[in-house]
C-alpha atoms as a PDB file:
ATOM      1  CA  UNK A   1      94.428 167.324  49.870  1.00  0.00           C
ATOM      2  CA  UNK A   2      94.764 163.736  49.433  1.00  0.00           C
ATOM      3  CA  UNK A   3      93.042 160.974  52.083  1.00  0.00           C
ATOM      4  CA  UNK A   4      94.225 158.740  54.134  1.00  0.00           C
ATOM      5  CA  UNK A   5      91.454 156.200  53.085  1.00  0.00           C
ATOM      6  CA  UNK A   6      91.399 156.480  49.969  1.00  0.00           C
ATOM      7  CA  UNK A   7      95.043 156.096  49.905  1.00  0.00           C
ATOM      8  CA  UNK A   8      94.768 152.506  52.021  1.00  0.00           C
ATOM      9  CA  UNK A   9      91.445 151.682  50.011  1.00  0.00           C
ATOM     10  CA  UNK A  10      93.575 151.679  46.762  1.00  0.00           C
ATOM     11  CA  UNK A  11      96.410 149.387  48.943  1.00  0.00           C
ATOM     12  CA  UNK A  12      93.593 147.378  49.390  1.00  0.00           C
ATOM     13  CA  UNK A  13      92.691 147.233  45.812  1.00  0.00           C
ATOM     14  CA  UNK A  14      95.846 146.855  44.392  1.00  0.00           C
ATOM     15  CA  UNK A  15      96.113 143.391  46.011  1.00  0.00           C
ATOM     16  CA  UNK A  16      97.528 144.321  49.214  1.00  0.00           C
ATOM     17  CA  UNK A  17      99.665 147.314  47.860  1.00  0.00           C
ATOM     18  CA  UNK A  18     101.484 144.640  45.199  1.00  0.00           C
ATOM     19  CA  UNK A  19     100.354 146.567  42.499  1.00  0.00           C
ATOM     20  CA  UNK A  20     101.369 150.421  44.032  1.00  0.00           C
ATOM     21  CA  UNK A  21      97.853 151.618  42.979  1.00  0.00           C
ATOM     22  CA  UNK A  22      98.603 154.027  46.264  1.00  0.00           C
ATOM     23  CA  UNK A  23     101.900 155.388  44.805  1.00  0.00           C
ATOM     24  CA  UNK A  24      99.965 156.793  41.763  1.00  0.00           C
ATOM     25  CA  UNK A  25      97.876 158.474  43.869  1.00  0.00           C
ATOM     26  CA  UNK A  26      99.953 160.418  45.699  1.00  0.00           C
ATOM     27  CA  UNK A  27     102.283 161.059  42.798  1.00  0.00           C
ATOM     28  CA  UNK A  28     104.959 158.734  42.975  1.00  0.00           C
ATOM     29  CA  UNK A  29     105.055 157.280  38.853  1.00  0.00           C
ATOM     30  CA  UNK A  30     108.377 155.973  39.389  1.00  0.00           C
ATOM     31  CA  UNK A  31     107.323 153.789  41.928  1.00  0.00           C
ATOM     32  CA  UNK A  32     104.245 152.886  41.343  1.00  0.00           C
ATOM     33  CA  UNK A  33     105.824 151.359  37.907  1.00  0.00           C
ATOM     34  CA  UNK A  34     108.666 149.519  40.339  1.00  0.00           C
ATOM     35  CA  UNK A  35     105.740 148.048  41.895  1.00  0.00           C
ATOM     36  CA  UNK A  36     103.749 146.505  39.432  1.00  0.00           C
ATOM     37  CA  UNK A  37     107.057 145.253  37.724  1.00  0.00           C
ATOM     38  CA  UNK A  38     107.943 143.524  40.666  1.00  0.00           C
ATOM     39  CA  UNK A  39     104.584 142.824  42.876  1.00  0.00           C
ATOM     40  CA  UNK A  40     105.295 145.478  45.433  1.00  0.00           C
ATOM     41  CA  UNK A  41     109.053 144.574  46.033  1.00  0.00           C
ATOM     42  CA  UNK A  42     108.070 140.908  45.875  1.00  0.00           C
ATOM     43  CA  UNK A  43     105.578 141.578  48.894  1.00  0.00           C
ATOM     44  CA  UNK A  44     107.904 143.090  51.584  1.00  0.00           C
ATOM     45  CA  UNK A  45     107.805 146.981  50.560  1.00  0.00           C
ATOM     46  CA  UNK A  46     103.614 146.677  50.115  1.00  0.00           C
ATOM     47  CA  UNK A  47     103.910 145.224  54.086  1.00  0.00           C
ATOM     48  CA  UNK A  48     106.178 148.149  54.809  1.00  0.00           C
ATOM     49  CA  UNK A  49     103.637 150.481  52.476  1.00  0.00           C
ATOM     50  CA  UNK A  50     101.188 149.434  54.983  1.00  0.00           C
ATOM     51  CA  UNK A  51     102.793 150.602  57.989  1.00  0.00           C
ATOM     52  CA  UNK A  52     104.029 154.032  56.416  1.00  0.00           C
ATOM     53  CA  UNK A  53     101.263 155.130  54.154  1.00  0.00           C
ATOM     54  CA  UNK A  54      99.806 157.345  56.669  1.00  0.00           C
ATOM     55  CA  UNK A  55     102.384 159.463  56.945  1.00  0.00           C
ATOM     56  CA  UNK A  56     103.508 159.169  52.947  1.00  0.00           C
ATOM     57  CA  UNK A  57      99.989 161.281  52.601  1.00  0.00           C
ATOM     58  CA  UNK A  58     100.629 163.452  55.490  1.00  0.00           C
ATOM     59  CA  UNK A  59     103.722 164.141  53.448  1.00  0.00           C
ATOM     60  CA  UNK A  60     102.542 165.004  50.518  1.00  0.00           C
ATOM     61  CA  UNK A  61      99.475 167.387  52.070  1.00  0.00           C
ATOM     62  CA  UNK A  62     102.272 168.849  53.844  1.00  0.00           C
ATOM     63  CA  UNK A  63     104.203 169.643  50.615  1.00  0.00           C
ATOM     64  CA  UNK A  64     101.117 171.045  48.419  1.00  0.00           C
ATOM     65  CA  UNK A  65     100.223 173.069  51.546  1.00  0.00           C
ATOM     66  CA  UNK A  66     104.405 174.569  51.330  1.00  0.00           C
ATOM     67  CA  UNK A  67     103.628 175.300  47.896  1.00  0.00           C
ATOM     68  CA  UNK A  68     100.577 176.935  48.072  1.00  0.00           C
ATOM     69  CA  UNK A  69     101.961 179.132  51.308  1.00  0.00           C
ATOM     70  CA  UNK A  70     105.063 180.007  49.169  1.00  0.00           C
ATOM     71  CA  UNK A  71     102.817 181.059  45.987  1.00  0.00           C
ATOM     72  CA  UNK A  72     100.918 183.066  47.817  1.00  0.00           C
ATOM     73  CA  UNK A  73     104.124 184.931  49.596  1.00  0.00           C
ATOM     74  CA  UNK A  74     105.654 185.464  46.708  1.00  0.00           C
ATOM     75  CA  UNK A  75     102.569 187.199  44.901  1.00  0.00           C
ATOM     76  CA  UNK A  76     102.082 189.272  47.620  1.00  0.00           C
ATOM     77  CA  UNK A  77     106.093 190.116  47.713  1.00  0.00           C
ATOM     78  CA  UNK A  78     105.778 190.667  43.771  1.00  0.00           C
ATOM     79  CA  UNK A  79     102.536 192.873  44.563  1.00  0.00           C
ATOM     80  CA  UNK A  80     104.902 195.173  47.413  1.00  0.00           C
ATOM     81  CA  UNK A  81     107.351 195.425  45.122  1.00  0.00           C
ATOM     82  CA  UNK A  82     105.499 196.460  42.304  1.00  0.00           C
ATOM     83  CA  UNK A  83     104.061 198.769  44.965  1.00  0.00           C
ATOM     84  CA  UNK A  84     107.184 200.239  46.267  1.00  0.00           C
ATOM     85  CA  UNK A  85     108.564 201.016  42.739  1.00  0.00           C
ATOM     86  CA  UNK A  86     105.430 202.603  41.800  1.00  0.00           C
ATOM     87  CA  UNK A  87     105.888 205.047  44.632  1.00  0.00           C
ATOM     88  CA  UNK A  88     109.676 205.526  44.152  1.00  0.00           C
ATOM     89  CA  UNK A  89     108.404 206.402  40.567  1.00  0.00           C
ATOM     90  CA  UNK A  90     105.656 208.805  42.323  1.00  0.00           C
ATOM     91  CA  UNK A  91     108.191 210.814  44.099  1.00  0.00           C
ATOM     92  CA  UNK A  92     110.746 210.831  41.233  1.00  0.00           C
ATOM     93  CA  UNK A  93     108.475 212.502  39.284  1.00  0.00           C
ATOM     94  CA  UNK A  94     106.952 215.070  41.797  1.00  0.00           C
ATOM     95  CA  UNK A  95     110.912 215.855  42.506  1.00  0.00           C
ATOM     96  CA  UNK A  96     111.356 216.771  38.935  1.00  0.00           C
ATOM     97  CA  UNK A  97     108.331 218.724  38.476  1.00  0.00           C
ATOM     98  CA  UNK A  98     109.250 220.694  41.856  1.00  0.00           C
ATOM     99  CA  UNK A  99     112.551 221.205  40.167  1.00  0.00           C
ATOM    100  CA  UNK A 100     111.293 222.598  36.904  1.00  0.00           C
ATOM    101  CA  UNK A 101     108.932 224.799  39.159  1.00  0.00           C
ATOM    102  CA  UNK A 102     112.123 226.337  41.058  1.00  0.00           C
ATOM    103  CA  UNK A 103     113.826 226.626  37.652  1.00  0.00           C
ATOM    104  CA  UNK A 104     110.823 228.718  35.710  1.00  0.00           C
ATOM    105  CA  UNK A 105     110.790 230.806  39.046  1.00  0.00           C
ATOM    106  CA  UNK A 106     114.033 231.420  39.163  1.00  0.00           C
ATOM    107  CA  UNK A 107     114.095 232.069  35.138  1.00  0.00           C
ATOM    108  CA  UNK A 108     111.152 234.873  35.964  1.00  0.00           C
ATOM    109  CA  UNK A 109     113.069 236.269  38.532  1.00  0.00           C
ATOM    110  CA  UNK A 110     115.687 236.874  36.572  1.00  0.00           C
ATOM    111  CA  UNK A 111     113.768 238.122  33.589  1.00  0.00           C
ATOM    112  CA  UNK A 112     112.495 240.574  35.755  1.00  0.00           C
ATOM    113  CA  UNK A 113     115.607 241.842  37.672  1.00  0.00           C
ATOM    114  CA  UNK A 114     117.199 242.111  33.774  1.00  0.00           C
ATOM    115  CA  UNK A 115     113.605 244.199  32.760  1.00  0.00           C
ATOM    116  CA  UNK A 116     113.979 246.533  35.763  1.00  0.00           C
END
């Protein structure tokens, strides 16, 4: 989880966001490069960063939380699966070994009407 403050602390740093120290931070290469190149969009995007950097990290918690939540779903769908086959297997097998059990009986029985 990323913070708020440190997040404005590095806006701080980075000359008043000119320098897109914040944009690292949270991930954002590409624009943290634009922003050194060209001193934050000449000043007006690190005004705007100030403004909208509280919800830029609420944004990206948000997404890592998504992520986790969906990892975590899909292990435990991979797990059920995995699960369900295992007992589809289970009963395939117990079919076929009540099948062979009917067919020796039924092989006996047959032995012994042919003995008799």
């Amino acid at each position: 989880m990323k913070s708020k403050g440190t997040a404005y602390l590095l806006w701080l740093i980075s000359i008043f966001g000119w320098l897109g120290f914040h944009h690292f931070y949270l991930g954002k290469v590409g624009k943290g490069i634009i922003w050194i190149l060209t001193g934050g969009v000449f000043g007006l995007g690190s005004l705007i960063d100030l403004f909208t950097l509280g919800s830029a990290v609420d944004n990206y918690n948000t997404n890592k939380e998504l992520k986790t939540i969906r990892a975590a779903s899909m292990a435990a769908a991979t797990s059920a699966s995995s699960a369900a086959a295992a007992t589809v297997a289970s009963l395939a097998t117990n079919k076929a070994t009540s099948k062979q059990s009917e067919s020796k009986e039924l092989n006996s029985q047959k032995e012994d009407d042919l003995a008799k």
